[in-house]
Protein backbone atom coordinates (compact mmCIF):
# COMPACT_ATOMS: atom_id res chain seq x y z
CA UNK A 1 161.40 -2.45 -13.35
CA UNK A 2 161.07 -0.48 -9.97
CA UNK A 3 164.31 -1.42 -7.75
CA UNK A 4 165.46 0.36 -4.70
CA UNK A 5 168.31 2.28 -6.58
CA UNK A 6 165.43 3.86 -9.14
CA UNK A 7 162.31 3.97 -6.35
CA UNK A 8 162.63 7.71 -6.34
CA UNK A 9 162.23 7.88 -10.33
CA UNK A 10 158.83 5.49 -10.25
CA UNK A 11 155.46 6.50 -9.43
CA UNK A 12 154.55 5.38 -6.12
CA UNK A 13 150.34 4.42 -7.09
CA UNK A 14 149.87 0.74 -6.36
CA UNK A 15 152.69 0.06 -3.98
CA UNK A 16 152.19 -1.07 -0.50
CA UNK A 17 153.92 1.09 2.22
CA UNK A 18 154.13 1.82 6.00
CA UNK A 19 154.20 5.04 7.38
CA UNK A 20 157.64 4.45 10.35
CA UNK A 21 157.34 7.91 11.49
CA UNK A 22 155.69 11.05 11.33
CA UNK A 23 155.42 14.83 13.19
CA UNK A 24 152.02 13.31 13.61
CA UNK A 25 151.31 9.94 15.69
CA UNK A 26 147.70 9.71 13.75
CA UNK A 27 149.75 9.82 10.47
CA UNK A 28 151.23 6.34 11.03
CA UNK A 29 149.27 3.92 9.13
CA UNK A 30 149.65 1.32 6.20
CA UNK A 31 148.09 0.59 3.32
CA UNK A 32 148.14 0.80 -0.84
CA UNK A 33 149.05 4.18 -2.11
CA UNK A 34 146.17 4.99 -4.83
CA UNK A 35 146.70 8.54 -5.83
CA UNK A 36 150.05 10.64 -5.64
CA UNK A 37 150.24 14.45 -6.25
CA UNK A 38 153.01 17.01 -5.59
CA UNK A 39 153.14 17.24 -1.79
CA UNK A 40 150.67 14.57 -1.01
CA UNK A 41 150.30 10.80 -1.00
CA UNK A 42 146.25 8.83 -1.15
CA UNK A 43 146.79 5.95 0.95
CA UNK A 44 143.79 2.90 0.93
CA UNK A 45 143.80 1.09 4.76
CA UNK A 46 140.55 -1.19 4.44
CA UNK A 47 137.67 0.63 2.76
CA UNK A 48 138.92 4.61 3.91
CA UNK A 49 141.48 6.54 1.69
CA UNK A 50 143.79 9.08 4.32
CA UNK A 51 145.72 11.57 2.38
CA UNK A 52 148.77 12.47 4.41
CA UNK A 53 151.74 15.32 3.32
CA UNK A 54 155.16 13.84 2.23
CA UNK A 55 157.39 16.53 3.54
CA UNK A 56 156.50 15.34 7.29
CA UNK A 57 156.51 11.22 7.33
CA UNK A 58 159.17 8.73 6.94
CA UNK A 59 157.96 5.59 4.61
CA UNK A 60 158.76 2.20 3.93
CA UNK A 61 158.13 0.75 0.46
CA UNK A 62 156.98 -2.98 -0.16
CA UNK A 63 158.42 -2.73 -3.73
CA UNK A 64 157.50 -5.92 -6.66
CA UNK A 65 160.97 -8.10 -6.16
CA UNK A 66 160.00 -8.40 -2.34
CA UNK A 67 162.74 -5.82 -1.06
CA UNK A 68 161.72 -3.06 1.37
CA UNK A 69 162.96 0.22 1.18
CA UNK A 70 163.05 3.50 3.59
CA UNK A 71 162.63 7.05 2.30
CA UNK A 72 162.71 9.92 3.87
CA UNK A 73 159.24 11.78 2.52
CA UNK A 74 160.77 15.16 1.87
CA UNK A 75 163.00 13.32 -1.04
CA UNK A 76 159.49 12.56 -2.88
CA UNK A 77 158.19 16.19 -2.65
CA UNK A 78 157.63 17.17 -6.36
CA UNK A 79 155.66 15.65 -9.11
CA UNK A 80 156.52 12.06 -10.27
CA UNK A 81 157.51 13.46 -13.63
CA UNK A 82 159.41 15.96 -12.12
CA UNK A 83 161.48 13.46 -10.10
CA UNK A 84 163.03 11.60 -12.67
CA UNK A 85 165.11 14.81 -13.57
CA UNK A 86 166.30 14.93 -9.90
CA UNK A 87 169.43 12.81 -8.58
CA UNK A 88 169.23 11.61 -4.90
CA UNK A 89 171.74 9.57 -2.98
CA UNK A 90 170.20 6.83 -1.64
CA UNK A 91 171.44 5.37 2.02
CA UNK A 92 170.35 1.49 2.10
CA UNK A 93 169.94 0.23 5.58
């Protein structure tokens, strides 16, 4: 089960986020993530898919149990498989 103390060791695909901030203002958008690869994340808004970097947005994570959680995008540059060998420190808000 996907809970914001193990977000960072889950794939993302299928999760509803928020881009909060980016180095780009077109970058801020929501949607369903449907495709995830090492530096970049697929995101569905309506009918178009944008595919925006990781290392340069700051997201926030609709997650299952109903809880919302913030992440800094560089923290989810690397492979989902490669992420659950990776510890992180998360800061809850």
């Amino acid at each position: 089960m996907i809970t914001p103390h193990n977000v960072l060791r889950h794939e993302l695909i299928g999760l509803n986020i928020k881009i909060v901030d980016a180095t780009h203002p077109g970058y801020k958008i929501s949607g369903d993530v449907v495709d995830e690869t090492r530096e970049t994340l697929s995101i569905r808004q309506g009918k178009d898919v944008k595919i925006l970097p990781k290392d340069c947005i700051t997201l926030e994570l609709n997650l299952p149990d109903g809880s919302v959680v913030r992440i800094d995008g560089k923290l989810l540059v690397s492979r989902s498989e490669d992420r659950i060998k990776k510890k992180h420190r998360i800061k809850f808000i």
